[in-house]
C-alpha atoms as a PDB file:
ATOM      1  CA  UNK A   1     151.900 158.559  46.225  1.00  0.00           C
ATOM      2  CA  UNK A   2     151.151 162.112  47.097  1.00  0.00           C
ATOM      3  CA  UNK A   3     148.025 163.435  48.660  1.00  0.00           C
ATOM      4  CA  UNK A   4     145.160 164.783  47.024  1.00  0.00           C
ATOM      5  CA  UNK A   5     143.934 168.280  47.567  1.00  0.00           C
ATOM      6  CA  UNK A   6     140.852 168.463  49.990  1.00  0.00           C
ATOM      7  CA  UNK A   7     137.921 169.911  48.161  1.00  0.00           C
ATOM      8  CA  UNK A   8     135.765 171.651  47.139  1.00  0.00           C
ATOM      9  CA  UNK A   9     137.301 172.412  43.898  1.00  0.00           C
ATOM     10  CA  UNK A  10     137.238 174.871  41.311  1.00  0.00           C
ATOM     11  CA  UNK A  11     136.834 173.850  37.585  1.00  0.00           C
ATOM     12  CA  UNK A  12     138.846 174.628  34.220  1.00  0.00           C
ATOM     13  CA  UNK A  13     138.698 174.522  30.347  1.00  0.00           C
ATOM     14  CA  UNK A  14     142.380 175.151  29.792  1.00  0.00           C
ATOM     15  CA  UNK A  15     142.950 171.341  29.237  1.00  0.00           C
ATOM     16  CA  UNK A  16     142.662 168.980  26.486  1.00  0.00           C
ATOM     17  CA  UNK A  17     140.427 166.238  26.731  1.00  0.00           C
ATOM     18  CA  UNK A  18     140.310 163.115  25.368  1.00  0.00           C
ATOM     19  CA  UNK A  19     137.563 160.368  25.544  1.00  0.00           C
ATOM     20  CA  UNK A  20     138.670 157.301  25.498  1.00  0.00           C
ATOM     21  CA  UNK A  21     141.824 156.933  26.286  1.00  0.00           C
ATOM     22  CA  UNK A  22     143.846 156.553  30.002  1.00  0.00           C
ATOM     23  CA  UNK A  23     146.717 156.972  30.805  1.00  0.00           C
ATOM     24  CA  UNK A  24     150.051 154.481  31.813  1.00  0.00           C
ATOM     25  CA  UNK A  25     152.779 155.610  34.157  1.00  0.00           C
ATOM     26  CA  UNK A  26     153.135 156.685  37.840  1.00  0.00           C
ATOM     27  CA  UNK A  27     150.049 158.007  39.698  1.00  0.00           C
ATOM     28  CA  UNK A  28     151.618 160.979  42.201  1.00  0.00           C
ATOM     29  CA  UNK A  29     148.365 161.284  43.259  1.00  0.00           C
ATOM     30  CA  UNK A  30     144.112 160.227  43.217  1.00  0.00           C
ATOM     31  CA  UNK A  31     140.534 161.790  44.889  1.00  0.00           C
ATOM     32  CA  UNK A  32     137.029 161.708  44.271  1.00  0.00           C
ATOM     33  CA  UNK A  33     136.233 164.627  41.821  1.00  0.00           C
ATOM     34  CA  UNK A  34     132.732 165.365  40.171  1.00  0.00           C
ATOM     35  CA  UNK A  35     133.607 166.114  36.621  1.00  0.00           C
ATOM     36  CA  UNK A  36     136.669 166.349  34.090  1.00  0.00           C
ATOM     37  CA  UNK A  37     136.786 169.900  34.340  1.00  0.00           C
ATOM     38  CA  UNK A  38     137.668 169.618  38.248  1.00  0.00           C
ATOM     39  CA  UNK A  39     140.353 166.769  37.820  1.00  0.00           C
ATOM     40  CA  UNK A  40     141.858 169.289  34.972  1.00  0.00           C
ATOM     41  CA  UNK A  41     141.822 172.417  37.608  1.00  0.00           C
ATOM     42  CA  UNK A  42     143.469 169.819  40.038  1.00  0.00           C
ATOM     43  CA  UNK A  43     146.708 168.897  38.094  1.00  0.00           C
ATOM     44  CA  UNK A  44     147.211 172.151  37.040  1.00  0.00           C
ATOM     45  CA  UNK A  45     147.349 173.286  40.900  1.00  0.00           C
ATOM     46  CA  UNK A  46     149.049 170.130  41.635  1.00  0.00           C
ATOM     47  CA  UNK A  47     153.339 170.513  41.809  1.00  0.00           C
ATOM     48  CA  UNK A  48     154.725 168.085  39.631  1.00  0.00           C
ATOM     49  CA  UNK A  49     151.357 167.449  37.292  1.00  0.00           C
ATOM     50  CA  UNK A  50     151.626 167.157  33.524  1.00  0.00           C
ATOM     51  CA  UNK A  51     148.531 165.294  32.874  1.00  0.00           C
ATOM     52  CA  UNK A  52     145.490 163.568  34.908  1.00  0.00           C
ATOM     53  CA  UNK A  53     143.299 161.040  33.846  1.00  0.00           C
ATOM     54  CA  UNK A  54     139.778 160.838  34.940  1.00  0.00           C
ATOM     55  CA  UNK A  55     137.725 157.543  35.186  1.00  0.00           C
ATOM     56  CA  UNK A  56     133.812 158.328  35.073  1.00  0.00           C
ATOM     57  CA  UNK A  57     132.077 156.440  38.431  1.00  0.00           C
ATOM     58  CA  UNK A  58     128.837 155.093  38.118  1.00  0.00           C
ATOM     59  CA  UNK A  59     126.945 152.144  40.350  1.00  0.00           C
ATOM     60  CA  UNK A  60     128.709 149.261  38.800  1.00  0.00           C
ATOM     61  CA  UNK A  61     131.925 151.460  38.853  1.00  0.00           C
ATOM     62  CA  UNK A  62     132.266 153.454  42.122  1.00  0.00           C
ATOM     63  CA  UNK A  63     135.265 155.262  42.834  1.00  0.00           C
ATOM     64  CA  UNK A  64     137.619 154.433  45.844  1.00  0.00           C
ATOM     65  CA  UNK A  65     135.754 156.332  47.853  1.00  0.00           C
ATOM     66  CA  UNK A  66     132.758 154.470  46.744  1.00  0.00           C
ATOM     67  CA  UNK A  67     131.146 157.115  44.829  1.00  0.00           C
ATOM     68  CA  UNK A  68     128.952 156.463  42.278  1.00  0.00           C
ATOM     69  CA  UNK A  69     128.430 159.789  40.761  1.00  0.00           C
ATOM     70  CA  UNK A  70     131.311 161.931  39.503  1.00  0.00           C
ATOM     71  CA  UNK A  71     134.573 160.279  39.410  1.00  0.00           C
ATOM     72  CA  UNK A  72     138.171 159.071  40.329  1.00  0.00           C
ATOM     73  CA  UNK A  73     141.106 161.480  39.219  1.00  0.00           C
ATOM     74  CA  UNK A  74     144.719 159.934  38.326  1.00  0.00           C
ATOM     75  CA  UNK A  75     147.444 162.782  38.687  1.00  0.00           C
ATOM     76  CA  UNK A  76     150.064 161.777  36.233  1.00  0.00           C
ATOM     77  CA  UNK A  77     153.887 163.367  36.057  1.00  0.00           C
ATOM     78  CA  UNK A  78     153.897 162.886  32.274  1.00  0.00           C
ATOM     79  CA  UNK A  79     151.387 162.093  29.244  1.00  0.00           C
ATOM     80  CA  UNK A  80     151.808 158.733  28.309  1.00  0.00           C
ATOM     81  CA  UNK A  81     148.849 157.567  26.194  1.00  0.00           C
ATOM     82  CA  UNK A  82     147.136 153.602  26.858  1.00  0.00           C
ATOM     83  CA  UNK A  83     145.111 151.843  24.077  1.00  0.00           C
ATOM     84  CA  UNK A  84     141.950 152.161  24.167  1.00  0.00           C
ATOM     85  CA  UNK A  85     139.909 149.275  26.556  1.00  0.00           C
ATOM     86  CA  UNK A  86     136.593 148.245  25.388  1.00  0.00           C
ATOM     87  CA  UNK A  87     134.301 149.040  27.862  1.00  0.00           C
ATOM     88  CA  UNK A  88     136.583 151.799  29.525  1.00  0.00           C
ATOM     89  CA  UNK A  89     135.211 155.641  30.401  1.00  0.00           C
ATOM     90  CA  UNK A  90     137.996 157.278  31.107  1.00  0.00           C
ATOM     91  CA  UNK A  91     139.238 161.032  29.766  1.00  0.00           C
ATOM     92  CA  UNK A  92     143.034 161.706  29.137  1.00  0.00           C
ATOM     93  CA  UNK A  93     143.733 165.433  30.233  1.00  0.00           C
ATOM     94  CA  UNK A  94     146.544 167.197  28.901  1.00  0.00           C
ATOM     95  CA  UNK A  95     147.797 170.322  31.045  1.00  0.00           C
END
């Protein structure tokens, strides 16, 4: 796995988001982002990045880093849709 740009970051609206849904295949890279917008600016930076997903944090839910506000981003090389997971907060981002 790659590593994940050093912050702070800038954010964008040129993605498609989906609530919802995640996202299966290869992570090329993760961080500790504070919104969807961010994780979305990140993969569109990021060399190789065709979609992110990006997992809302929360006490019960930290991310890695053990956030609990914000949340984890998933670099993806391609968009491959998941089912949806009762009980799952996550927003697929297409680039």
């Amino acid at each position: 796995m790659g590593e994940f740009p050093a912050g702070p970051y800038e954010t964008s609206d040129r993605c498609s988001f989906m609530d919802g849904v995640g996202l299966a295949g290869v992570t090329i890279a993760q961080g500790s982002v504070e919104s969807q917008e961010e994780c979305c600016k990140v993969c569109e930076q990021y060399k190789g990045c065709a979609a992110s997903d990006y997992i809302h944090a929360s006490p019960m839910r930290p991310t890695f880093q053990g956030k609990i506000t914000g949340g984890t981003c998933h670099l993806k090389s391609a968009f491959i849709a998941k089912d949806y997971v009762t009980g799952e907060v996550q927003t697929a981002i297409r680039v």
